[in-house]
PDB file of N, CA and C in Angstrom:
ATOM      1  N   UNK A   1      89.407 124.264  96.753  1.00  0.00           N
ATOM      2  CA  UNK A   1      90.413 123.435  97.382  1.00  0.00           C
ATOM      3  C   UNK A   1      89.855 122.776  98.656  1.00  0.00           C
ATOM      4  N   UNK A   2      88.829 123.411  99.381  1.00  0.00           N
ATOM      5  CA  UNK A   2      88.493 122.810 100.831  1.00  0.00           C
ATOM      6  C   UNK A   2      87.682 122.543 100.345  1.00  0.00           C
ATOM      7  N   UNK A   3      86.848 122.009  99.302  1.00  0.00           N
ATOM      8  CA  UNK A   3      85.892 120.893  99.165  1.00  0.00           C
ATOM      9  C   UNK A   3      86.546 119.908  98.550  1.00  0.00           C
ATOM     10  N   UNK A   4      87.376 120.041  98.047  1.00  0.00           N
ATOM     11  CA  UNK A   4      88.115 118.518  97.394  1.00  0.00           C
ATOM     12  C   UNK A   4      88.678 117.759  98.713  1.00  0.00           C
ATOM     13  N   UNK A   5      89.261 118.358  99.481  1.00  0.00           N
ATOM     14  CA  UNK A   5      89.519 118.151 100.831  1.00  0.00           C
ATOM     15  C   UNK A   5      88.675 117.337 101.571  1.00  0.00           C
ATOM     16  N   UNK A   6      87.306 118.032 101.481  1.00  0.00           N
ATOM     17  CA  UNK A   6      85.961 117.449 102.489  1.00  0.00           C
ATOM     18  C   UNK A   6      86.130 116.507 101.617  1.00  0.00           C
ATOM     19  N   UNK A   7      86.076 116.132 100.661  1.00  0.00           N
ATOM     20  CA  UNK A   7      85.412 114.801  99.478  1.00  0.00           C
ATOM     21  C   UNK A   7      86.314 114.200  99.301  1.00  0.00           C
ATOM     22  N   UNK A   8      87.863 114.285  99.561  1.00  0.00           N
ATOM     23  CA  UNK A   8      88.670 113.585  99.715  1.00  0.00           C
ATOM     24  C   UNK A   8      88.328 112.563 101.730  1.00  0.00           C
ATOM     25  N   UNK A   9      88.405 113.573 102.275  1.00  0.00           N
ATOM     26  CA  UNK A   9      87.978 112.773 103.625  1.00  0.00           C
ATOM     27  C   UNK A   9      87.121 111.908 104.009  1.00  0.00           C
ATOM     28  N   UNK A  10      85.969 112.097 103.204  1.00  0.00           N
ATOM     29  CA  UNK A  10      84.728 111.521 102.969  1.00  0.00           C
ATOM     30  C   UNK A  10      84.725 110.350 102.180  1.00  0.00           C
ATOM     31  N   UNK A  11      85.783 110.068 101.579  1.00  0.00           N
ATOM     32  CA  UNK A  11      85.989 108.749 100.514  1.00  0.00           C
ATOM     33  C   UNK A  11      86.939 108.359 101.688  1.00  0.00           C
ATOM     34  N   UNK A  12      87.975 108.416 102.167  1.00  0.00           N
ATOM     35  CA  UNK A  12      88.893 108.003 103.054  1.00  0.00           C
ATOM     36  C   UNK A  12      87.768 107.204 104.068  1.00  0.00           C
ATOM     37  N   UNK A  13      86.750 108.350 104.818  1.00  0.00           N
ATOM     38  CA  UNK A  13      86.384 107.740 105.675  1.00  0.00           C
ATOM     39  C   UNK A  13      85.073 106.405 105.218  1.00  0.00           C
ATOM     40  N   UNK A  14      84.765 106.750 104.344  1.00  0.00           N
ATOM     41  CA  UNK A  14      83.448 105.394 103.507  1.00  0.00           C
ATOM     42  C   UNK A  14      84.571 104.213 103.477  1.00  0.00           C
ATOM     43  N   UNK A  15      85.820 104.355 102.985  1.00  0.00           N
ATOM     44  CA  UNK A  15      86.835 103.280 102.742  1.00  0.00           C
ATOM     45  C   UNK A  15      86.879 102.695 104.127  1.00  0.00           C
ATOM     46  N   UNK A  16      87.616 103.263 105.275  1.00  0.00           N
ATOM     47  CA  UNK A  16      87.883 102.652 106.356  1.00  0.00           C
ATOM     48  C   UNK A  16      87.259 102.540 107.187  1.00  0.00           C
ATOM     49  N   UNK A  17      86.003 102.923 106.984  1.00  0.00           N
ATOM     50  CA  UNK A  17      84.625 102.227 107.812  1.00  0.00           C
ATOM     51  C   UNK A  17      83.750 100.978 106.898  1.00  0.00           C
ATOM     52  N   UNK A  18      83.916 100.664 106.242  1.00  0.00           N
ATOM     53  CA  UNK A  18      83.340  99.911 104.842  1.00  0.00           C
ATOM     54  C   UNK A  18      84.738  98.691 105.272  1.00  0.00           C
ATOM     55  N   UNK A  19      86.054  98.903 105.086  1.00  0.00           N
ATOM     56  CA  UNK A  19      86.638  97.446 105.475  1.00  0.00           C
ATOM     57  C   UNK A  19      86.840  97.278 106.943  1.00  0.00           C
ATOM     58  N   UNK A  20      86.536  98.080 107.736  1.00  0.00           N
ATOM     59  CA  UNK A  20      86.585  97.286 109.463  1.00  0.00           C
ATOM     60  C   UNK A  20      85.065  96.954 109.522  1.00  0.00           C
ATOM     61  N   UNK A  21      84.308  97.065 108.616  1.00  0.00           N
ATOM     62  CA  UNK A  21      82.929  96.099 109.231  1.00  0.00           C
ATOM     63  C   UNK A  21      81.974  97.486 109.960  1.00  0.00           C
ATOM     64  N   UNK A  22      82.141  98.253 110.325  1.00  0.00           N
ATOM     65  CA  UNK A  22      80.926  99.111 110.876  1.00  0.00           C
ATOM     66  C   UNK A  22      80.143 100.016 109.960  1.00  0.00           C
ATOM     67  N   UNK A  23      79.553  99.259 108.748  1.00  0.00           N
ATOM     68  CA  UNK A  23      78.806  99.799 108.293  1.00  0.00           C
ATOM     69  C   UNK A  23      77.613  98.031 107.751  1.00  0.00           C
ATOM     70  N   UNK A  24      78.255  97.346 108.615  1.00  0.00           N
ATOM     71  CA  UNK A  24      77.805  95.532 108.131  1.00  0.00           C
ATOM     72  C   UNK A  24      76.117  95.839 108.442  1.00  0.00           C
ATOM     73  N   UNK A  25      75.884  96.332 109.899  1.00  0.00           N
ATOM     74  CA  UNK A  25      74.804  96.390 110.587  1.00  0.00           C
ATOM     75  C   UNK A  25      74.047  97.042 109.292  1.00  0.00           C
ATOM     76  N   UNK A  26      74.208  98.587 109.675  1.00  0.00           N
ATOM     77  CA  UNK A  26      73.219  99.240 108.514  1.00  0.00           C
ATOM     78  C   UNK A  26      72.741  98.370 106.467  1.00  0.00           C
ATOM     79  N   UNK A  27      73.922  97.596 106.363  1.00  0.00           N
ATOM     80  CA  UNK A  27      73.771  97.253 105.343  1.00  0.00           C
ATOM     81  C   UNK A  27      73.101  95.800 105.005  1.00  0.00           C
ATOM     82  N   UNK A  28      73.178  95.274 106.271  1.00  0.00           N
ATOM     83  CA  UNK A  28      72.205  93.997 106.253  1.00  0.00           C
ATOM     84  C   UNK A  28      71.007  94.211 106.887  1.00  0.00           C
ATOM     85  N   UNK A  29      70.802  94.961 107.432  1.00  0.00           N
ATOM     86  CA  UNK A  29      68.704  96.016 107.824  1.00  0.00           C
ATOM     87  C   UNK A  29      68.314  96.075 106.240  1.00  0.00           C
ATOM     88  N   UNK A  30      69.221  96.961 105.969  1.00  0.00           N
ATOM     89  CA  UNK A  30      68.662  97.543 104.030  1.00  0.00           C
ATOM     90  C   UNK A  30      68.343  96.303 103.264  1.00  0.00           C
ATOM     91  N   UNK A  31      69.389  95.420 103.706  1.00  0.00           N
ATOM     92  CA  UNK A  31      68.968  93.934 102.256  1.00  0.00           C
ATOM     93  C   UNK A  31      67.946  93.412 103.060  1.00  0.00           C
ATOM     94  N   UNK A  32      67.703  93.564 104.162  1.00  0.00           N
ATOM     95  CA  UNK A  32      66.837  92.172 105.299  1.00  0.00           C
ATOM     96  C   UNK A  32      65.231  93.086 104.741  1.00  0.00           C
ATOM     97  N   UNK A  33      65.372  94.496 104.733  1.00  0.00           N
ATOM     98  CA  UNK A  33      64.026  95.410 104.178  1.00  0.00           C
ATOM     99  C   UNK A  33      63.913  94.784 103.266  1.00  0.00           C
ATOM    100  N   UNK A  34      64.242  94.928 102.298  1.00  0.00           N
ATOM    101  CA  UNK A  34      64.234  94.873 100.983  1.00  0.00           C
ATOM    102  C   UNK A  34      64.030  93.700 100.318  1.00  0.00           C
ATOM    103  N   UNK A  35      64.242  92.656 100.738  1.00  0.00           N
ATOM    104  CA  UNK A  35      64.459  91.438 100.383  1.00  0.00           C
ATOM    105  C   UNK A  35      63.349  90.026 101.115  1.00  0.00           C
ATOM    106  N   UNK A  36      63.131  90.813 102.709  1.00  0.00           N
ATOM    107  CA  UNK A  36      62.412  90.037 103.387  1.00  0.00           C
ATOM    108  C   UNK A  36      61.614  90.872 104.138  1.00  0.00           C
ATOM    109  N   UNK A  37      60.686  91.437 103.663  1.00  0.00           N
ATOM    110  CA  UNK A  37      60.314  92.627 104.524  1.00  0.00           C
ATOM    111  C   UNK A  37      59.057  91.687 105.824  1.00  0.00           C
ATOM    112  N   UNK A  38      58.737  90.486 105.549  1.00  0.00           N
ATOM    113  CA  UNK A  38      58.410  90.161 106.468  1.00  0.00           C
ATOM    114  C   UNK A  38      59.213  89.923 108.017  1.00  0.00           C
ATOM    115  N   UNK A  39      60.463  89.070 107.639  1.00  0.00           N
ATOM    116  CA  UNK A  39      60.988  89.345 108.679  1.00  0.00           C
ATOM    117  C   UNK A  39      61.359  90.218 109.635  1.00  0.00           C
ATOM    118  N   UNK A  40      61.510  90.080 111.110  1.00  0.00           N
ATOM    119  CA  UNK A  40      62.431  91.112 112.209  1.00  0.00           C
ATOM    120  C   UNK A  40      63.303  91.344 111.827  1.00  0.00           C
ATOM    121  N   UNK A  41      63.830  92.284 111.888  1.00  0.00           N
ATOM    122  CA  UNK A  41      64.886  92.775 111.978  1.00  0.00           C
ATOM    123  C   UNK A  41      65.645  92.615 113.373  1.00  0.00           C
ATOM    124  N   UNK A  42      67.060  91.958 114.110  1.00  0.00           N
ATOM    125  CA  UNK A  42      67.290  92.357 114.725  1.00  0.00           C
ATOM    126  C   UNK A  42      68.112  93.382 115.313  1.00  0.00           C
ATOM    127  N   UNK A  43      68.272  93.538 116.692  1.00  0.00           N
ATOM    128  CA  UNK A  43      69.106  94.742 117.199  1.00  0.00           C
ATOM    129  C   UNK A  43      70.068  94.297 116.754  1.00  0.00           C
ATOM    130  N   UNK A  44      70.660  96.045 116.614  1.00  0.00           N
ATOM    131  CA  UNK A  44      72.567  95.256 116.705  1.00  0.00           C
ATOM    132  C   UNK A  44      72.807  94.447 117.571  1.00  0.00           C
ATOM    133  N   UNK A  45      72.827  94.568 118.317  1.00  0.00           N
ATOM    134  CA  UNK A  45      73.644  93.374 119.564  1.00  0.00           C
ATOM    135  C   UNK A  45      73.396  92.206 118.700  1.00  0.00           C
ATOM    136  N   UNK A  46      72.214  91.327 118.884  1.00  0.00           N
ATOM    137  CA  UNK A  46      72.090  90.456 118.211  1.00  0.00           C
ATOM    138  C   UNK A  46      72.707  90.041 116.831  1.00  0.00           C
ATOM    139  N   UNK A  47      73.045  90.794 116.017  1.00  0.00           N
ATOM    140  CA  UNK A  47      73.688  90.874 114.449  1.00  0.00           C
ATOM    141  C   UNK A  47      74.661  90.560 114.975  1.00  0.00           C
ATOM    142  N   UNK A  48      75.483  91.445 115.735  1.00  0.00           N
ATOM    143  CA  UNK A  48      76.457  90.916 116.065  1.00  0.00           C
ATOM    144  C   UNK A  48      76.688  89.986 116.687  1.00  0.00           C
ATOM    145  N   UNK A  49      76.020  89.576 117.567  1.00  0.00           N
ATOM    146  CA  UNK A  49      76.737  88.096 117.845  1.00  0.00           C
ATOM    147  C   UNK A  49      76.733  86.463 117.194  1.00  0.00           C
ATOM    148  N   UNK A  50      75.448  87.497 116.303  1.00  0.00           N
ATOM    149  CA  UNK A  50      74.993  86.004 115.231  1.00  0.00           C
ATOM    150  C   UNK A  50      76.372  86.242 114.089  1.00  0.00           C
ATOM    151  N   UNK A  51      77.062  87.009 114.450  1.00  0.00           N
ATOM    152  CA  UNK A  51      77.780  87.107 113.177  1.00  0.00           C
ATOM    153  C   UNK A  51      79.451  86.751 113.454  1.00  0.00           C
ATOM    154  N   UNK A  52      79.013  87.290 114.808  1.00  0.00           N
ATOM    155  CA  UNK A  52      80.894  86.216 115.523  1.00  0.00           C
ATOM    156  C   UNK A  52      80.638  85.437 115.866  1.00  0.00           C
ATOM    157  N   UNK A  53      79.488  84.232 116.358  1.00  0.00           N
ATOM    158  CA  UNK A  53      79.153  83.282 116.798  1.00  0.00           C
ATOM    159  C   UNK A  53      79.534  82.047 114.893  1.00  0.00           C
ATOM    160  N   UNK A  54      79.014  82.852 113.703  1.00  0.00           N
ATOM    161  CA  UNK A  54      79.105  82.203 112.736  1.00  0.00           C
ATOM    162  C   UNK A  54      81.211  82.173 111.918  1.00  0.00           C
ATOM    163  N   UNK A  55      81.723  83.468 112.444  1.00  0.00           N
ATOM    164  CA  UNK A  55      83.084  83.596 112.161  1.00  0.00           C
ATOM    165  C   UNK A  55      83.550  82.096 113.256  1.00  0.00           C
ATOM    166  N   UNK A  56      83.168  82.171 114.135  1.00  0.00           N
ATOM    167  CA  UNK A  56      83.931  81.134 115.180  1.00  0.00           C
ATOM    168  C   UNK A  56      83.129  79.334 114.887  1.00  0.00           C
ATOM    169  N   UNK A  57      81.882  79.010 114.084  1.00  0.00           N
ATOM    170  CA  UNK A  57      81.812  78.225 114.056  1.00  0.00           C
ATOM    171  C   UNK A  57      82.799  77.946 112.257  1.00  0.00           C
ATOM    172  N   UNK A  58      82.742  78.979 111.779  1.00  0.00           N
ATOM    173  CA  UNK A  58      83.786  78.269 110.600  1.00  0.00           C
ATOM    174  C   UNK A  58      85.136  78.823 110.330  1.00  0.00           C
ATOM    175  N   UNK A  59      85.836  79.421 111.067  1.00  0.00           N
ATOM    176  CA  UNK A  59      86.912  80.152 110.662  1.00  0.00           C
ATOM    177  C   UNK A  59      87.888  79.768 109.239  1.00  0.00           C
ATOM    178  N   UNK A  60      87.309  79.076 108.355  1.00  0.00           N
ATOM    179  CA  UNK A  60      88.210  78.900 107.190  1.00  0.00           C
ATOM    180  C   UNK A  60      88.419  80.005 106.604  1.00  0.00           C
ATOM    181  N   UNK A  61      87.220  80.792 106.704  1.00  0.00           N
ATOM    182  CA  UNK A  61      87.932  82.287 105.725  1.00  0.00           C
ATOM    183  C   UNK A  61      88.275  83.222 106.455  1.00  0.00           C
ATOM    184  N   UNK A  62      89.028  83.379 107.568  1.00  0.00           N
ATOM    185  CA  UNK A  62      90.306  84.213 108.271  1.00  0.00           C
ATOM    186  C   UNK A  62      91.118  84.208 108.312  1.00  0.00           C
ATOM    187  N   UNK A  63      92.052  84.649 108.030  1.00  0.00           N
ATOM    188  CA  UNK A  63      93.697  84.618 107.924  1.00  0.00           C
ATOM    189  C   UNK A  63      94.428  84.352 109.364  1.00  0.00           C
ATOM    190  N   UNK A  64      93.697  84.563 110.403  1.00  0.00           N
ATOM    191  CA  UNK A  64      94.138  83.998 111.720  1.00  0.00           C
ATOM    192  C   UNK A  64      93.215  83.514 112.538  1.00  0.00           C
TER     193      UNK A  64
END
């Protein structure tokens, strides 16, 4: 029963870290490896601001 529990929490928490965005960072390093291994990688900071800097130059796909 207290591992269905843990593995119930553990899907809860992959869910609601997976749709607020804090798992974006780690998951665009993995494709940027993988895909471009020449390139830098940058810091978070940088990801992030290249990534609200791009929400604010097109906001068509936000609901507000």
């Amino acid at each position: 029963m207290l591992a269905a529990l843990g593995r119930a929490y553990a899907a809860v928490r992959w869910y609601l870290t997976s749709m607020m965005g804090d798992t974006a960072y780690a998951g665009y390093v993995a494709h940027l490896r993988r895909t471009h291994p020449d390139r830098p990688v940058p810091s978070e900071r940088e990801f992030w601001r290249a990534r609200y800097a791009e929400q604010g130059a097109s906001p068509e796909g936000r609901c507000c």
